[in-house]
Protein backbone atom coordinates (compact mmCIF):
# COMPACT_ATOMS: atom_id res chain seq x y z
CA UNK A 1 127.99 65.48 75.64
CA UNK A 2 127.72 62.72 78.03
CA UNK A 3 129.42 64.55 80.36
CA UNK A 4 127.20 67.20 80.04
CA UNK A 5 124.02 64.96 80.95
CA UNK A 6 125.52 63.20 83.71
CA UNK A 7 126.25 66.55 85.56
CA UNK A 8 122.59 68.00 84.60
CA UNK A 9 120.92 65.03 86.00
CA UNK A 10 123.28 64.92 89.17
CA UNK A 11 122.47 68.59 89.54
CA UNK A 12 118.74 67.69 88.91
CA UNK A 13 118.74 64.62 91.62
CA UNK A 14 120.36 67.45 93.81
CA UNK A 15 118.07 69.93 93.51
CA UNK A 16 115.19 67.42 94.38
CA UNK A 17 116.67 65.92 97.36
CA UNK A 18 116.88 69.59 98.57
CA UNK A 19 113.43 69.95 98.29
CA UNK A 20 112.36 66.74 99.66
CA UNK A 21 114.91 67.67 102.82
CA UNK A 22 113.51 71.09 102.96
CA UNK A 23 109.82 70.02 103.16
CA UNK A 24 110.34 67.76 105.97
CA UNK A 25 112.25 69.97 107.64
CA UNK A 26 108.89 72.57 107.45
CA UNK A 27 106.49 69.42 108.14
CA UNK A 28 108.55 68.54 111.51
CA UNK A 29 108.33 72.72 112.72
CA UNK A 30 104.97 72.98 111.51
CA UNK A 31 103.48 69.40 113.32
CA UNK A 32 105.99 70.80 116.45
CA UNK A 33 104.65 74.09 116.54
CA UNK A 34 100.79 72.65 116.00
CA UNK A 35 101.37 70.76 119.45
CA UNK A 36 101.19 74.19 121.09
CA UNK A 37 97.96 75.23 119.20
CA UNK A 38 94.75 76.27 121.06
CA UNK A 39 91.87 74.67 120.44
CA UNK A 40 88.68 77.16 121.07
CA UNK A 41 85.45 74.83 121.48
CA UNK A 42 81.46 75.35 120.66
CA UNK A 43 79.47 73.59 122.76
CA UNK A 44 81.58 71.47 123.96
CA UNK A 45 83.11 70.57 120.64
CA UNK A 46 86.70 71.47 119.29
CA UNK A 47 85.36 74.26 116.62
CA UNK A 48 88.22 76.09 115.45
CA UNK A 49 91.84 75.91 115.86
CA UNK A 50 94.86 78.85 116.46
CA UNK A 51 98.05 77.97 115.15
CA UNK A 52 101.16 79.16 113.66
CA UNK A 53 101.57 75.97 112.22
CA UNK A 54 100.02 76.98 108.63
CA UNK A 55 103.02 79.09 108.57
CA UNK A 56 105.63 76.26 108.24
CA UNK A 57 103.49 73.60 106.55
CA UNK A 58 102.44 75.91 103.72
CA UNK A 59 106.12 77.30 102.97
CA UNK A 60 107.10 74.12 100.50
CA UNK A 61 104.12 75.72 98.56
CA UNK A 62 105.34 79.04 98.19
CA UNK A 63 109.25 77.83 97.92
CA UNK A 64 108.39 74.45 95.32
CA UNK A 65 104.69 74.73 94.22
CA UNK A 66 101.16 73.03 94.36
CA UNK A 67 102.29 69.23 95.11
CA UNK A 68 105.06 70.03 97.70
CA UNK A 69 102.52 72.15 99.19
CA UNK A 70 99.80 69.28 98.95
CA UNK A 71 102.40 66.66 100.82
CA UNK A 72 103.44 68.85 103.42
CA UNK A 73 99.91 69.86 103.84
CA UNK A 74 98.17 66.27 104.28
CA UNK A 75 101.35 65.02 106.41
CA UNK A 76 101.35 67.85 109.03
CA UNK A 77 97.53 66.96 109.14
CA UNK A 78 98.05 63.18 109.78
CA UNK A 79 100.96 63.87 112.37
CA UNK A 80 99.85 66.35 114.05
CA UNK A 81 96.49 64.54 115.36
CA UNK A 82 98.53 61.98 116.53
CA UNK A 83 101.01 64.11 118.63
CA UNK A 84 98.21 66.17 120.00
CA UNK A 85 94.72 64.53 119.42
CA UNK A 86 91.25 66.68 120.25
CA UNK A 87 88.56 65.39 118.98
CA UNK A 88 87.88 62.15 116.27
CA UNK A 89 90.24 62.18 113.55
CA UNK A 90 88.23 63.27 110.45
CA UNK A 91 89.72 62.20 106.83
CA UNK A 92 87.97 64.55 104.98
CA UNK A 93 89.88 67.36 107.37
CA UNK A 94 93.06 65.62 105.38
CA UNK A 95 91.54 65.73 102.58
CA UNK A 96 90.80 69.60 102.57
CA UNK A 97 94.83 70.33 103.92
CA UNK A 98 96.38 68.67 100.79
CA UNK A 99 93.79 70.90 99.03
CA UNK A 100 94.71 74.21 101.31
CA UNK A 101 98.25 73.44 100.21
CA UNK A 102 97.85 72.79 96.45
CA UNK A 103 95.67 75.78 96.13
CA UNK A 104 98.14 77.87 98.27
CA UNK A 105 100.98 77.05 95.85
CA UNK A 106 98.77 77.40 93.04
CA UNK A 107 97.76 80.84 93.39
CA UNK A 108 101.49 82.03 94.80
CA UNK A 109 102.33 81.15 91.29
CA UNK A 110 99.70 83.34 89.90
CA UNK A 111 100.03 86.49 92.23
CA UNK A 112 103.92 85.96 92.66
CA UNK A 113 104.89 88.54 90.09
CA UNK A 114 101.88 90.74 90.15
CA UNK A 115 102.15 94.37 91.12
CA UNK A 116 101.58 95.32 94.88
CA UNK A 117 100.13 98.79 94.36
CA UNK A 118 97.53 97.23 91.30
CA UNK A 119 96.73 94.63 94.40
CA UNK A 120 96.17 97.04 96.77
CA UNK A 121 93.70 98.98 94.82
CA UNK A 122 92.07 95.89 93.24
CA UNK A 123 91.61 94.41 96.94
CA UNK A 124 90.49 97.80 98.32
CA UNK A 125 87.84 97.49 95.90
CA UNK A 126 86.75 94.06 96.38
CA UNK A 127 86.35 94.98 100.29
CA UNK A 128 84.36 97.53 99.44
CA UNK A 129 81.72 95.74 97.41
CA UNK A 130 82.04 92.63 99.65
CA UNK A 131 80.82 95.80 102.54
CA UNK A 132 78.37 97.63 100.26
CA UNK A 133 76.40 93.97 99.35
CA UNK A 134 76.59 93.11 103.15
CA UNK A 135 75.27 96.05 104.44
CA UNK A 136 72.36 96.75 101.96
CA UNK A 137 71.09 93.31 102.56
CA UNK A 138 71.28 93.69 106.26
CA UNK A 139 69.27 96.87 105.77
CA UNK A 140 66.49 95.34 103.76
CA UNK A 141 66.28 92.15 106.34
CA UNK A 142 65.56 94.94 108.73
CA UNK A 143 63.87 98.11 107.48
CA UNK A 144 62.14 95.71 104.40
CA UNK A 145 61.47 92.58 106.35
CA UNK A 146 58.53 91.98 103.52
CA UNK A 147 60.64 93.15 100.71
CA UNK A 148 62.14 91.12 97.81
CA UNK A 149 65.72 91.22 99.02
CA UNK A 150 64.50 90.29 102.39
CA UNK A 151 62.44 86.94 100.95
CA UNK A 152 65.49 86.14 99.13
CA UNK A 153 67.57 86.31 102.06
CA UNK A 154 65.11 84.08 103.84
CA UNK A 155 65.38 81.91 101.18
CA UNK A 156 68.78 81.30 101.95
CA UNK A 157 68.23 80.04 105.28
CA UNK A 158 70.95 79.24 107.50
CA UNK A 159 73.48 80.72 105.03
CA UNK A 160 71.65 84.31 106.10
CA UNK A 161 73.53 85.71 108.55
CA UNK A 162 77.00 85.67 106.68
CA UNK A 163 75.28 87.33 103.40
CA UNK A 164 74.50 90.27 105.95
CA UNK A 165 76.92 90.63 108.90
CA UNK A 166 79.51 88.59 107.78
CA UNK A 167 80.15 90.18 105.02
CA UNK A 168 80.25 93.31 106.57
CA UNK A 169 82.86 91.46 109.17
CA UNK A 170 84.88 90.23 106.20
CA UNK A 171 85.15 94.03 104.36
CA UNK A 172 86.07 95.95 107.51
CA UNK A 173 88.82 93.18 109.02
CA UNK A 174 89.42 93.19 104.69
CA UNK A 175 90.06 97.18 105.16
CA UNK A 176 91.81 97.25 108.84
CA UNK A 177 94.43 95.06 107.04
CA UNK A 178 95.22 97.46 104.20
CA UNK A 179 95.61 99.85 106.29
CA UNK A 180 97.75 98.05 108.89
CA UNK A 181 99.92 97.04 105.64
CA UNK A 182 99.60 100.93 104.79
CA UNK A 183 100.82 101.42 108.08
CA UNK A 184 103.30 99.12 108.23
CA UNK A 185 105.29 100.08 104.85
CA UNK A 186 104.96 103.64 105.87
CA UNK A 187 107.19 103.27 109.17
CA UNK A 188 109.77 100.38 107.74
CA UNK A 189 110.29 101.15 104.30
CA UNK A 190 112.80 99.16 103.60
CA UNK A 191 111.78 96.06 105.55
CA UNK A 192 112.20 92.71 103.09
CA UNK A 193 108.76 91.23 103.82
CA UNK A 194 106.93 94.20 102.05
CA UNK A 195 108.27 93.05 98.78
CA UNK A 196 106.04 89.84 99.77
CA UNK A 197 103.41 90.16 102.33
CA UNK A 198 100.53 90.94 99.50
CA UNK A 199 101.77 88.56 97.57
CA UNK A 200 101.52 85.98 100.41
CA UNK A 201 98.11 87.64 101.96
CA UNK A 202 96.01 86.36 98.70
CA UNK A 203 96.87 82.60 98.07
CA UNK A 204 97.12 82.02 102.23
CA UNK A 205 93.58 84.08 102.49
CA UNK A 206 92.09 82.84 99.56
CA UNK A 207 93.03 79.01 100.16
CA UNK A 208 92.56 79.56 103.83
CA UNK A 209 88.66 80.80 103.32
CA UNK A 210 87.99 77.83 100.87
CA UNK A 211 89.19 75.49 103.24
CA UNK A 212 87.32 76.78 106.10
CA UNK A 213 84.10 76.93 104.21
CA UNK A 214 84.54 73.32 103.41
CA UNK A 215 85.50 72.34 107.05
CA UNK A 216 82.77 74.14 108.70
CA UNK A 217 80.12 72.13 106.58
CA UNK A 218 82.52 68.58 107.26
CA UNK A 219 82.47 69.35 110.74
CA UNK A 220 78.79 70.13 111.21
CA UNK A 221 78.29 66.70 109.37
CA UNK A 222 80.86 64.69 111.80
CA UNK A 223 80.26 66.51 115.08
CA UNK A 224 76.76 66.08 116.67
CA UNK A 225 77.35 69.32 119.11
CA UNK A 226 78.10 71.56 115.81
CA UNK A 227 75.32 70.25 113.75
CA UNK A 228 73.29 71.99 115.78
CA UNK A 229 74.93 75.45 115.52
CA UNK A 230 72.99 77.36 112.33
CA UNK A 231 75.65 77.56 109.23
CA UNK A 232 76.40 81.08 109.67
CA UNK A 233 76.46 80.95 112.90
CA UNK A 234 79.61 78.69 112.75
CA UNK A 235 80.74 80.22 109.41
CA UNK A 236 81.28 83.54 110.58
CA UNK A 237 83.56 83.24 114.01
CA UNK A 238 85.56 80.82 111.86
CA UNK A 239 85.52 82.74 108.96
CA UNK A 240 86.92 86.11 110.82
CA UNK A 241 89.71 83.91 112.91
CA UNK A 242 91.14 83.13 110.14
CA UNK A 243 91.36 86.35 108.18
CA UNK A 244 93.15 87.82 111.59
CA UNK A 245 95.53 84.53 112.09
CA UNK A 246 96.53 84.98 108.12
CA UNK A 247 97.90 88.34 108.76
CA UNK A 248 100.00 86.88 110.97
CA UNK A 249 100.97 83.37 109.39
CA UNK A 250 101.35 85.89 106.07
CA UNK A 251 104.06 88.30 107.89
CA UNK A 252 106.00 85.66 109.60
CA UNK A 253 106.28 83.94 106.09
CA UNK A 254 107.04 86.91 104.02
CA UNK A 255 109.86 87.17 106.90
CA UNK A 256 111.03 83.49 106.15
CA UNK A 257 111.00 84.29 102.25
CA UNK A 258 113.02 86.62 102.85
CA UNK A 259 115.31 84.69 104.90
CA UNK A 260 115.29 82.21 101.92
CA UNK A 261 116.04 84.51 99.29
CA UNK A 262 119.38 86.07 101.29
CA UNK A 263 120.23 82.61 101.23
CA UNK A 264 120.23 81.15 97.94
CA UNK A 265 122.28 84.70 97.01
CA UNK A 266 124.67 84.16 99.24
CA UNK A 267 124.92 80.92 98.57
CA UNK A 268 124.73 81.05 94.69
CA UNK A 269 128.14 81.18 92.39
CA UNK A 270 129.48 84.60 92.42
């Protein structure tokens, strides 16, 4: 018996220090890979940034769940400012990385085993509301200027123009991407990363928009130059770079899950 619960917790101590190895090793590709990000600025301030990094630093979440993908999150944050900085470092940015991680590992949990064809119709759906509320609001702002709809758009003030044209952006980028994962299935079949590229599309997209909403508002607050950009004026270029970088960050980590999975196979007891 004691036996028995030496080996378990050896095998438990084992298992952790893989992770913990693991996790760095994602943190020091994702912080490398972040050094050759472009920065794209708004007058004159750094506004948005393209990366592949988020593939790499949001892998421990996927692969060992919400506080793995917290750590690695918050770390690659810290690190990579230092090894490239642009800009004032901003805390709160931290801050909103652990939570990009937690709530990427979070919701991999809850789509992980879900159906792909029930999330392809449910998200084909969605896309198409998130189009049909965009568009009939940007028709009353225009052909009903003195309409209800219209006063209540008005109402909303600098949050206006993503309740009309960017939601019409978000539902047909939404819809190019089903059909480029349509596409995509269609020609390679067999290819390992369509048994996860759905899967991964929601928690990175999801997490991804939450984050940017929050960092849009932290950086209007921090950054003089982007305080005086309206909302959804910021909102919206941010909000459509980084539905098109998550297609990519979600293929090239289906493709690394993959990877992962061929190896713990392999490498488990036959």
């Amino acid at each position: 018996m004691e036996k028995t619960s030496q080996i378990k917790s050896t095998s438990q101590r084992s298992h952790l220090t893989r992770k913990i190895i693991l996790t760095a090793l994602f943190i020091g590709l994702a912080v490398a890979v972040r050094s050759f990000s472009t920065m794209i600025y708004f007058l004159g301030a750094p506004g948005m940034r393209i990366s592949l990094s988020p593939v790499f630093s949001r892998m421990p979440a996927i692969l060992f769940g919400p506080l793995y993908g917290g750590i690695a999150g918050g770390i690659t944050d810290i690190l990579g400012y230092f090894v490239k900085m642009e800009g004032a470092f901003i805390p709160f940015l931290t801050v909103t990385a652990i939570l990009g991680g937690v709530l990427s590992g979070f919701l991999w949990n809850l789509f992980k085993n879900a159906d792909t064809i029930s999330l392809q119709k449910w998200l084909r759906i969605v896309f198409i509301i998130i189009g049909a509320v965009g568009l009939f609001n940007f028709l009353n702002e225009k052909l009903l200027p003195n309409g209800a709809v219209a006063g209540l758009l008005e109402k909303a003030g600098k949050y206006k123009d993503f309740l009309t044209l960017g939601l019409i952006a978000v539902s047909i980028i939404g819809i190019m991407l089903l059909v480029l994962d349509y596409a995509v299935k269609k020609k390679f079949p067999q290819a390992a990363i369509n048994k996860y590229y759905l899967k991964i599309l929601l928690p990175f997209g999801l997490s991804g928009l939450i984050v940017t909403i929050l960092n849009t508002y932290i950086l209007r607050i921090y950054i003089p130059q982007l305080g005086k950009i309206a909302f959804g004026l910021l909102l919206i270029p941010r909000v459509v770079e980084e539905i098109l970088v998550m297609v990519v960050h979600s293929y090239l980590s289906s493709f690394l899950l993959a990877i992962y999975d061929r190896y713990n196979k392999n490498e488990s007891p036959q």
